[in-house]
Protein backbone atom coordinates (compact mmCIF):
# COMPACT_ATOMS: atom_id res chain seq x y z
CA UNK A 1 7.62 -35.63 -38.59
CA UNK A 2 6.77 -32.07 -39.84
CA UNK A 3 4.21 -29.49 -38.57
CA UNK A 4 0.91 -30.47 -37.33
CA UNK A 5 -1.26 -28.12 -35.38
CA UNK A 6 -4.22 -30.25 -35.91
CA UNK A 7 -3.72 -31.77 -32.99
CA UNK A 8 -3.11 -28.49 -31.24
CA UNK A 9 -6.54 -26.58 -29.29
CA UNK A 10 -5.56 -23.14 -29.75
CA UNK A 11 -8.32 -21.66 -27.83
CA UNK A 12 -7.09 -24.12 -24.70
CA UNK A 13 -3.92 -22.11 -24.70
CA UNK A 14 -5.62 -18.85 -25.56
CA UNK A 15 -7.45 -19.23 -22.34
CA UNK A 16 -4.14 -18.28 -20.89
CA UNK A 17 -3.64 -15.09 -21.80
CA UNK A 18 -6.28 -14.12 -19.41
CA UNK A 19 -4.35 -15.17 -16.70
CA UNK A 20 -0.91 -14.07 -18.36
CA UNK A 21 -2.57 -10.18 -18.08
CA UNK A 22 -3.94 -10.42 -14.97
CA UNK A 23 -1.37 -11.73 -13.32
CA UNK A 24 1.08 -8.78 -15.63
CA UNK A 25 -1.28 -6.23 -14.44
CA UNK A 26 -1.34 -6.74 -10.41
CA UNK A 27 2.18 -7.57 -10.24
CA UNK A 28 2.65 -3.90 -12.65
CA UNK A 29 0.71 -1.94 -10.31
CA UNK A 30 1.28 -3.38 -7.07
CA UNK A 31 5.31 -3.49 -8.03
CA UNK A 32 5.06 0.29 -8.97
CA UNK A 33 3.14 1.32 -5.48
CA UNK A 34 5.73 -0.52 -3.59
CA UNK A 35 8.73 0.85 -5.43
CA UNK A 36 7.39 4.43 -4.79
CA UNK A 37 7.28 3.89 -1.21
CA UNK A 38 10.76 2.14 -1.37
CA UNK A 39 12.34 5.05 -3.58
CA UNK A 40 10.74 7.67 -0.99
CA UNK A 41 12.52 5.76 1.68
CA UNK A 42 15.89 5.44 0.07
CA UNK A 43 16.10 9.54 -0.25
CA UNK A 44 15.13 9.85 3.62
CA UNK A 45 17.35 11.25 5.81
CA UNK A 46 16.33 8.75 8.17
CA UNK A 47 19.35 6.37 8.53
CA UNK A 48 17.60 2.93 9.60
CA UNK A 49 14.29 3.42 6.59
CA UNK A 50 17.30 3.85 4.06
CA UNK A 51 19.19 0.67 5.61
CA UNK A 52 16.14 -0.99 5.11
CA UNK A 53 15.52 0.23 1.25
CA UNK A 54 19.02 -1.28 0.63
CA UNK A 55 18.71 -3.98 2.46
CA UNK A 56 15.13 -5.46 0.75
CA UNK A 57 16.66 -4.18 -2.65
CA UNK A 58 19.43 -6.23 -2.01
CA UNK A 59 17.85 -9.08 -1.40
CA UNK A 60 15.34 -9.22 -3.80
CA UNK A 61 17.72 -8.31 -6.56
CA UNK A 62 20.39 -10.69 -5.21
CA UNK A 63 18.25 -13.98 -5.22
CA UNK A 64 16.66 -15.59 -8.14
CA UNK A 65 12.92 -14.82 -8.49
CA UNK A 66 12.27 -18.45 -9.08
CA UNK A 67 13.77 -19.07 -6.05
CA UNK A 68 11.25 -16.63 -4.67
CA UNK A 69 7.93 -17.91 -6.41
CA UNK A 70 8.88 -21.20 -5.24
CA UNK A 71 9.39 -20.52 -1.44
CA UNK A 72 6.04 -18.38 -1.78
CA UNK A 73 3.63 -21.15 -2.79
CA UNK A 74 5.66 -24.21 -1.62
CA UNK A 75 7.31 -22.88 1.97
CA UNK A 76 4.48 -20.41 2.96
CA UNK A 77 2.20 -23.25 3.52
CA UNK A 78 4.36 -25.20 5.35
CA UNK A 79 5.77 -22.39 7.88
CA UNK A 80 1.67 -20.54 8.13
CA UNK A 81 -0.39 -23.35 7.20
CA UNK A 82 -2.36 -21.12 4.58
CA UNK A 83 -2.84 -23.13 1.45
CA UNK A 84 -2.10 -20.38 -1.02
CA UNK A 85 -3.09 -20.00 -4.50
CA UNK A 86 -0.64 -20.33 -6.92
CA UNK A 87 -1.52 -16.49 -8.77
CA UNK A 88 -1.63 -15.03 -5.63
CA UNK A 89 1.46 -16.77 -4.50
CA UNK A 90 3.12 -15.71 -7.89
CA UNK A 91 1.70 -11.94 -7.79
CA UNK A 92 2.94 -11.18 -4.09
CA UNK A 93 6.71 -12.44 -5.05
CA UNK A 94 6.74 -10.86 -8.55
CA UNK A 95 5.49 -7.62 -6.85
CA UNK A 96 7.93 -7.43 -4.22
CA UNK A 97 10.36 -8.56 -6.59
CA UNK A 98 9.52 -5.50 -9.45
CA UNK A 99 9.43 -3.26 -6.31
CA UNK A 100 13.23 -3.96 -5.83
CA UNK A 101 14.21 -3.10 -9.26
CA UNK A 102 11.28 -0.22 -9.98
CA UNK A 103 12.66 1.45 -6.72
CA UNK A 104 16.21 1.85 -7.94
CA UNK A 105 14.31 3.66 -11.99
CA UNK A 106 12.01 5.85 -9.30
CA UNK A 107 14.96 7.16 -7.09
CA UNK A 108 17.24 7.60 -9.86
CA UNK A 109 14.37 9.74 -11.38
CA UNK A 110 13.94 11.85 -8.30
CA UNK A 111 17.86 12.66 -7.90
CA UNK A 112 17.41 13.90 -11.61
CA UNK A 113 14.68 16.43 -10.23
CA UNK A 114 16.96 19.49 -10.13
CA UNK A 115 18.01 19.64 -6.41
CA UNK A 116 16.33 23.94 -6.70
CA UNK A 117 13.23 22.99 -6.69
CA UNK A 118 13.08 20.92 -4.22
CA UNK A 119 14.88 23.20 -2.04
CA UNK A 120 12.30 26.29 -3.14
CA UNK A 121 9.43 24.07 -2.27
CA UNK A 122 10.81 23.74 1.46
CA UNK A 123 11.72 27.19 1.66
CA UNK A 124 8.24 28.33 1.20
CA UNK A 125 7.05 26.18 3.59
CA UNK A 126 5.75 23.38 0.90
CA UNK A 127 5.18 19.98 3.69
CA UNK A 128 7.78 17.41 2.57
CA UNK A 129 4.57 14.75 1.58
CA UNK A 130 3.28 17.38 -0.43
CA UNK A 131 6.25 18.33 -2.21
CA UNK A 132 6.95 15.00 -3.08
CA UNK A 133 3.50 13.54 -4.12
CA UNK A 134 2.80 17.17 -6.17
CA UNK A 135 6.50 18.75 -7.55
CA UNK A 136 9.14 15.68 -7.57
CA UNK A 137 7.69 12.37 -7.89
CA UNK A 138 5.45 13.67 -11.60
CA UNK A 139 8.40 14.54 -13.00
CA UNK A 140 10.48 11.65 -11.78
CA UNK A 141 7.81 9.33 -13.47
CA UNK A 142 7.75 11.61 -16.50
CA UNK A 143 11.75 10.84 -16.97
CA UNK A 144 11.59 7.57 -16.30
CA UNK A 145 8.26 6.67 -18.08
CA UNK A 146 10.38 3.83 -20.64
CA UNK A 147 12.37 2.22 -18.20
CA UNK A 148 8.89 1.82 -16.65
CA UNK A 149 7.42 0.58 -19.91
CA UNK A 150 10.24 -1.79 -20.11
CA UNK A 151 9.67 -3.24 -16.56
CA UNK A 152 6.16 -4.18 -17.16
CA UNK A 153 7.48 -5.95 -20.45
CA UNK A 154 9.86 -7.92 -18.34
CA UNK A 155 7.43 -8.65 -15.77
CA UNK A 156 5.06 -10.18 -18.91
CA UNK A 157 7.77 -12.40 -20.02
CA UNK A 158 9.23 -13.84 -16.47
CA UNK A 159 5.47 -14.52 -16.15
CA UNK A 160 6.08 -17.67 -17.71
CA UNK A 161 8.02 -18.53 -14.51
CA UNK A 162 4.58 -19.27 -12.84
CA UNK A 163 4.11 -22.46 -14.69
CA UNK A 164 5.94 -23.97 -12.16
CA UNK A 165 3.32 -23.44 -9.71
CA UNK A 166 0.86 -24.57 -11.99
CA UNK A 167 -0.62 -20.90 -12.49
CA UNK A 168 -2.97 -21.80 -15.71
CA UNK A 169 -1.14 -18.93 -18.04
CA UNK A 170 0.08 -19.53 -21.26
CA UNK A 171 2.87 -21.48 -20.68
CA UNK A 172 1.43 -23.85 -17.76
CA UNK A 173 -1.05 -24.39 -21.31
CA UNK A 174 1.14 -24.96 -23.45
CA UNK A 175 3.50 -27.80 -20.90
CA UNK A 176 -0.27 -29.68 -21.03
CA UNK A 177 -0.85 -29.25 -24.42
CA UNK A 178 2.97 -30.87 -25.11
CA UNK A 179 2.63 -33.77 -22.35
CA UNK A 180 -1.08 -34.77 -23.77
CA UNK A 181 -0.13 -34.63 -27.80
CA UNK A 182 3.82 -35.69 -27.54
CA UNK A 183 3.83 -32.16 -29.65
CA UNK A 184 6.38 -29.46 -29.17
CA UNK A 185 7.00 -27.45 -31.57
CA UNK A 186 3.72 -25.85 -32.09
CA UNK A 187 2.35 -25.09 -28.81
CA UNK A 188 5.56 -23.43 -28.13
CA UNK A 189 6.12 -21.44 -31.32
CA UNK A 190 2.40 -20.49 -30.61
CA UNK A 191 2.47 -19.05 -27.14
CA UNK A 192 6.04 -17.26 -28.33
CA UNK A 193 3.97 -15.89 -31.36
CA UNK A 194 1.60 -14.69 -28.45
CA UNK A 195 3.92 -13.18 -25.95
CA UNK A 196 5.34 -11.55 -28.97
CA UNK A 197 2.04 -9.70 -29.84
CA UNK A 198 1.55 -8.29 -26.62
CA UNK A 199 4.93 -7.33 -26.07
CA UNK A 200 4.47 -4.98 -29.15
CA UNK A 201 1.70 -3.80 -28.22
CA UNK A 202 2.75 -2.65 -25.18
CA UNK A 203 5.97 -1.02 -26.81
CA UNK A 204 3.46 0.67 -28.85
CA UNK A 205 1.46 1.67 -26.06
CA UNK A 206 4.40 3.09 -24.09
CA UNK A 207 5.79 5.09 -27.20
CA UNK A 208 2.64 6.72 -27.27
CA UNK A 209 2.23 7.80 -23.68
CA UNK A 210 5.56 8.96 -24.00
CA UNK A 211 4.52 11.01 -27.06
CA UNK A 212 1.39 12.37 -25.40
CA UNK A 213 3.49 13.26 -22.43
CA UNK A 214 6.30 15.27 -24.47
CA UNK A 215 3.37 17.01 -26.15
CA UNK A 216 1.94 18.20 -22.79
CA UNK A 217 5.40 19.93 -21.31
């Protein structure tokens, strides 16, 4: 009875966090690539690319994502024959799966562009890739910078859903810390206590990129 973290190896479940970021990171940046590209195609005026954008945004958004991390590492061995590793397995769906959702914040951002500039750029002959890349999608980002912020975040806490595929992070940790010491509480409250820290910090972070961006218009 009571608290005992004596029998709790801290630095065991520390380990994790190294994982937890790396795994936060990829799945950040290679969500926010793809989303681009999807947004771009879901303002095209080609019919079939913006089926598709609604189409894989429905889908994605429609299923759950551990649904998704589990047919990644537990059917895509069985249908290829490619043993794959559980991170990679868990970065590819959570990347495709942030691309859905980042997609929707990045095309939102660009119909907020006032439509005048975009139809000056063309009028002087601006390429459509360049007007894009150079005029719209900056300040698209620069609107949308905290529901950016605040994908990332979610993307850090759902990361716990990789346990499951026995991706070492900080909860995979803390599941062997509980089944080797019958102890629950504290590897839990620990790894929360964790999460928690690095979710401030990057709500701190994000406030102040914000800030620095405000400063700069």
């Amino acid at each position: 009875m009571g608290l005992d973290f004596s029998q709790i190896d801290p630095m065991f479940i520390l380990k994790g966090v190294v994982v937890t970021l790396e795994f936060t990171v990829m799945s950040t940046v290679f969500g926010f690539i793809l989303g681009t590209l999807l947004s771009i195609i879901k303002v095209s005026k080609f019919a079939p690319l913006r089926w598709f954008g609604i189409a894989y945004t429905s889908v994605f958004r429609g299923t759950p994502l551990l649904v998704q991390v589990s047919l990644a590492y537990f059917a895509v061995p069985q249908l290829t024959g490619y043993d794959i590793p559980a991170l990679q397995a868990g970065v590819i769906t959570f990347s495709l799966n942030s691309a859905a959702y980042v997609s929707e914040v990045i095309r939102a951002g660009i119909l907020a562009v006032p439509a005048g500039q975009r139809d000056a750029a063309l009028s002087l002959g601006v390429p459509y890739r360049k007007m894009m890349r150079d005029i719209i999608l900056p300040q698209a980002v620069k609107n949308i910078l905290p529901a950016l912020v605040n994908e990332s975040i979610a993307l850090l806490k759902d990361s716990s859903l990789v346990s499951v595929i026995t991706a070492n992070d900080l909860m995979r940790r803390a599941e062997i810390t509980m089944s080797n010491t019958y102890r629950y509480f504290e590897p839990l409250i620990l790894i929360a206590a964790i999460y928690y820290v690095i979710v401030m910090f990057l709500t701190w972070l994000g406030l102040r990129l914000e800030r620095r961006l405000r400063k700069s218009d």
